[in-house]
Protein backbone atom coordinates (compact mmCIF):
# COMPACT_ATOMS: atom_id res chain seq x y z
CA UNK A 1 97.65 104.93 114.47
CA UNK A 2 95.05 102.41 114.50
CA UNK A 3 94.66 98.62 115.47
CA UNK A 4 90.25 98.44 115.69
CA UNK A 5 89.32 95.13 115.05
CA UNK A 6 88.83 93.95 111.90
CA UNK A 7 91.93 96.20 110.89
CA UNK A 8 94.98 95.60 111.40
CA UNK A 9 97.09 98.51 110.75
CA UNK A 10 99.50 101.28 111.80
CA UNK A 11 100.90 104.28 110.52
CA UNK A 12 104.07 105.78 112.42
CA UNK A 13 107.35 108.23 112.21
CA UNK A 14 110.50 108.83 113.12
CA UNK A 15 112.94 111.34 112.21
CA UNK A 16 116.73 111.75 113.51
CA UNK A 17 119.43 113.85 112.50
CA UNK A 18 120.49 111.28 110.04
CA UNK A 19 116.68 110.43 108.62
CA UNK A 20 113.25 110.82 108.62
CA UNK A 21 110.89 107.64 108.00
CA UNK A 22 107.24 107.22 107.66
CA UNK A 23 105.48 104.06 107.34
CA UNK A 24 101.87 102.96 106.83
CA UNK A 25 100.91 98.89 107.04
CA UNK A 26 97.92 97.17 106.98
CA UNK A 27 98.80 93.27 107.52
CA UNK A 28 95.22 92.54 106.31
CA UNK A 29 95.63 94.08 102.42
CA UNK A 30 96.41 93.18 99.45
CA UNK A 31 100.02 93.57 98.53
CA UNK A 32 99.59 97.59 97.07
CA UNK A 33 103.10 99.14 97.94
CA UNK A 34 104.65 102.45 97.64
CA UNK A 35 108.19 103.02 98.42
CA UNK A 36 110.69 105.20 98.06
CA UNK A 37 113.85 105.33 100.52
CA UNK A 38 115.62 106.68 97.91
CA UNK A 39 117.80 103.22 97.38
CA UNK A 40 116.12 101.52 94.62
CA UNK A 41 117.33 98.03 95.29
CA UNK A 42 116.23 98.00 98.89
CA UNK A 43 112.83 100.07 97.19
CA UNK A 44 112.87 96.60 95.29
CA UNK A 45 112.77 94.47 98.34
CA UNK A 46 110.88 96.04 100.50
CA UNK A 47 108.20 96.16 97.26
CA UNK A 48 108.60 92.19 98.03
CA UNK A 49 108.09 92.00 101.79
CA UNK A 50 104.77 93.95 100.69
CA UNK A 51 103.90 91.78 97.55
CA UNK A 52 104.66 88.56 98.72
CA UNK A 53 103.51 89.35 102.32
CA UNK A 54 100.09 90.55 101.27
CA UNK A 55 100.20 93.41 103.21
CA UNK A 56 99.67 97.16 101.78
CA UNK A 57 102.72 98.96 102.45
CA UNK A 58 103.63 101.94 102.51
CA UNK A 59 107.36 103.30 103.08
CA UNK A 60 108.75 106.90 102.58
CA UNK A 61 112.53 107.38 103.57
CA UNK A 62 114.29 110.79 103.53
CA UNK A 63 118.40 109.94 104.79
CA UNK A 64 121.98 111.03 104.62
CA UNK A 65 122.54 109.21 101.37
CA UNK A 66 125.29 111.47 100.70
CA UNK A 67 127.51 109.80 103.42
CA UNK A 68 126.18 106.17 102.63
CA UNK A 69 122.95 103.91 102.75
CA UNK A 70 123.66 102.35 106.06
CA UNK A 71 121.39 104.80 108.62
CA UNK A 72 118.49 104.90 105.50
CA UNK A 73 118.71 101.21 105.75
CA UNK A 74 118.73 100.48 109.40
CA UNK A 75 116.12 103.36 110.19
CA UNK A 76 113.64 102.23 107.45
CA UNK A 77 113.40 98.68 108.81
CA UNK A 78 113.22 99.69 113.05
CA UNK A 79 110.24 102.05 111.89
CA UNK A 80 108.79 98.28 109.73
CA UNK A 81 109.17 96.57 112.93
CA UNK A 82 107.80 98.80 115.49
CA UNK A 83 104.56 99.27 112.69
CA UNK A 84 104.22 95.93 112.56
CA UNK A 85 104.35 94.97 115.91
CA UNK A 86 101.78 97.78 116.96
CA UNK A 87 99.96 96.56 113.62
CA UNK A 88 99.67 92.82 114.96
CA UNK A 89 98.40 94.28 118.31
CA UNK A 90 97.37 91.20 121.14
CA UNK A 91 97.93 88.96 117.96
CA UNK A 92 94.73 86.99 119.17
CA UNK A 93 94.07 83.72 116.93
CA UNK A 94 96.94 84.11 114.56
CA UNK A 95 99.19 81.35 113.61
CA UNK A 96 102.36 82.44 115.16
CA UNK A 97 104.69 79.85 113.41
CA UNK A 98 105.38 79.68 109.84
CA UNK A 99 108.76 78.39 107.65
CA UNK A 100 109.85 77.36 104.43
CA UNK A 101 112.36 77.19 101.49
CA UNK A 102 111.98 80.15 99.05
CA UNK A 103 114.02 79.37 95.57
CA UNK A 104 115.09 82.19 93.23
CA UNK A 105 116.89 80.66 90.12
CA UNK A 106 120.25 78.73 91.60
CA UNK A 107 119.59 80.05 95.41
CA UNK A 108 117.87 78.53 97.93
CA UNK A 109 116.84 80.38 101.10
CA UNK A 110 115.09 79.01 104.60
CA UNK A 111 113.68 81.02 106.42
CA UNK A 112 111.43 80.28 110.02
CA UNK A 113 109.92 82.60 112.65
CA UNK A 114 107.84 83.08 115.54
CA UNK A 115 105.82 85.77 116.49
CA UNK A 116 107.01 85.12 119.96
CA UNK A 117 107.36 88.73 121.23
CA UNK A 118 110.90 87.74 122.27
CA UNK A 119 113.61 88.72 119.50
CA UNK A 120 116.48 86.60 118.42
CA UNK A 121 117.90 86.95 114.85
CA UNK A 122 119.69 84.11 113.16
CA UNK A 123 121.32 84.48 110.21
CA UNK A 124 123.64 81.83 108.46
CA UNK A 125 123.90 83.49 104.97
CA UNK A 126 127.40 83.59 103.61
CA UNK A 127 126.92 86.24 100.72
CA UNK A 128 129.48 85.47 97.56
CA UNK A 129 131.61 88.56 97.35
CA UNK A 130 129.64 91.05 95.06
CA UNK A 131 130.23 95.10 94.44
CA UNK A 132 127.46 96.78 95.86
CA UNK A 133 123.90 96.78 94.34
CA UNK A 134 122.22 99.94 92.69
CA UNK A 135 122.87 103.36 92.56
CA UNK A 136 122.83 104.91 95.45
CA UNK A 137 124.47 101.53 96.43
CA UNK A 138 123.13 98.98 98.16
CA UNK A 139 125.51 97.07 100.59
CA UNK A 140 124.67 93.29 100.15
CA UNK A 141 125.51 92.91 103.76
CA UNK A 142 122.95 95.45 104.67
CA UNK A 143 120.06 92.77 104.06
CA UNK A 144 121.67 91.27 107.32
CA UNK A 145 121.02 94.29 109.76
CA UNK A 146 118.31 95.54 107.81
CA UNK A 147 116.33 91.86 108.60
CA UNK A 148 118.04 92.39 112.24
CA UNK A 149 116.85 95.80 112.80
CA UNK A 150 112.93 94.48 111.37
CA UNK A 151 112.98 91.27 114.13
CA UNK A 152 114.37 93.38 117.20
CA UNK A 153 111.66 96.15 116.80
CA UNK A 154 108.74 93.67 115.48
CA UNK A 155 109.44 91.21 118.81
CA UNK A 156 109.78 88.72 116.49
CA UNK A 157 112.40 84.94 116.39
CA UNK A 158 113.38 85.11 112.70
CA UNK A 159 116.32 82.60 111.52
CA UNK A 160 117.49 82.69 107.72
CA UNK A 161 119.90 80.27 106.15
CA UNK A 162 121.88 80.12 102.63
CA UNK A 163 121.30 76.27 101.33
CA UNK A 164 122.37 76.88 98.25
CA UNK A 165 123.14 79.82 96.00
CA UNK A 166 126.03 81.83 94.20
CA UNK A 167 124.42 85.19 92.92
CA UNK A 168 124.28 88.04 95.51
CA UNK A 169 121.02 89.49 93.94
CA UNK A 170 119.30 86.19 93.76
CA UNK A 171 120.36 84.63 97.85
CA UNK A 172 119.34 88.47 99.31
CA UNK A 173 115.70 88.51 97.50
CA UNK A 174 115.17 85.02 97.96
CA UNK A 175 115.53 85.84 101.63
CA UNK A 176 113.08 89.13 101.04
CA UNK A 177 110.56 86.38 99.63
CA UNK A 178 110.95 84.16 102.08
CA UNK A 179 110.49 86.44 104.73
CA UNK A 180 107.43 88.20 103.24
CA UNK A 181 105.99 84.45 102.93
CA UNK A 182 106.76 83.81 106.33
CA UNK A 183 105.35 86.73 107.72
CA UNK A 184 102.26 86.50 105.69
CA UNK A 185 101.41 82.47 107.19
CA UNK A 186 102.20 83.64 110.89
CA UNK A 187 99.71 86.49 110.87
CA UNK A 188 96.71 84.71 109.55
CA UNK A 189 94.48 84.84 112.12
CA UNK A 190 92.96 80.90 112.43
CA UNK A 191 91.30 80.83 115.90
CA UNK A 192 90.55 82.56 118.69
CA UNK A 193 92.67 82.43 121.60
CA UNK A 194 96.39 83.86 122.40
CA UNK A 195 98.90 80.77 120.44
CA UNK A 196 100.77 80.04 123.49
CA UNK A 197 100.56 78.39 127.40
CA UNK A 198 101.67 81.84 129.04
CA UNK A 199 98.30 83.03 127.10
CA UNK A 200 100.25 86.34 125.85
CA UNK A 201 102.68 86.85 123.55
């Protein structure tokens, strides 16, 4: 684990009964991924929060996919958070704030946060009904706790809303995007003090 300055990353693990998770991020790279939780359409999205997000990402899940995806899910995203938070480190000079509307085809996603060290999770998405997505399956309603489980453990306000939107694959990346997007605005670092009157976040 490392947060020196001038790099801005983390590597951590955590293994349980149910899974074992490692994950590597630096917030100041590229967008290189490499995942495999062994759930290709979360794989895909978490490929986007890396993409999109600019960070280099690493992400290697080992879970009881025999009973479902639900603890590979959930797992996968607390380790994202608490790397990201420890990643992020005093958060000295970044932007804190960012928002916006991410389109994918017909959907239409906002998404706003704050890197306010105080978690709240909002999420007014109202998925269509939809089999799963995938094989091993992906719950659509996963994308809720896994986005849950990410703001709890980063210390992060994160709200999401559905404007507008009728395909299941579309609304959930959209949100991935948007997220990534979000993420990638707040952490730019832009000046040189702590963003906020209490002078820590």
């Amino acid at each position: 684990m490392s947060n020196a300055p001038g790099g801005r990353t983390s590597t951590l693990s955590r293994s349980t009964k149910e899974t074992s998770i490692d994950v590597a991020i630096d917030l100041d790279g590229t967008g290189r991924t490499e995942i495999d939780t062994g759930i290709p359409f979360y794989d895909h999205m978490l490929d986007q929060l890396g993409r999109h997000g600019s960070f280099d990402l690493s992400v290697k899940a080992d879970g009881d996919l025999h009973i479902d995806s639900h603890h590979t899910v959930e797992d996968t995203a607390i380790v994202l958070g608490q790397a990201f938070a420890e990643a992020l480190g005093d958060k000295i000079g970044v932007r804190r704030f960012a928002s916006g509307l991410y389109p994918l085809d017909e959907a239409l996603v906002e998404v706003a946060l704050d890197l306010s060290g105080r978690p709240f999770f909002v999420w007014n998405v109202e998925l269509p009904e939809s089999i799963p997505l995938g094989s091993p399956p992906f719950d659509p309603s996963l994308a809720e706790h896994a986005m849950q489980s990410f703001a709890t453990n980063a210390g992060i306000t994160l709200h999401v809303s559905l404007k507008d939107g009728r395909n299941v694959h579309h609304i959930v990346e959209a949100a991935f995007k948007g997220l990534a997007r979000c993420l990638r605005d707040a952490v730019r670092v832009e000046g040189g003090d702590v963003p906020s009157t209490k002078e820590t976040l």
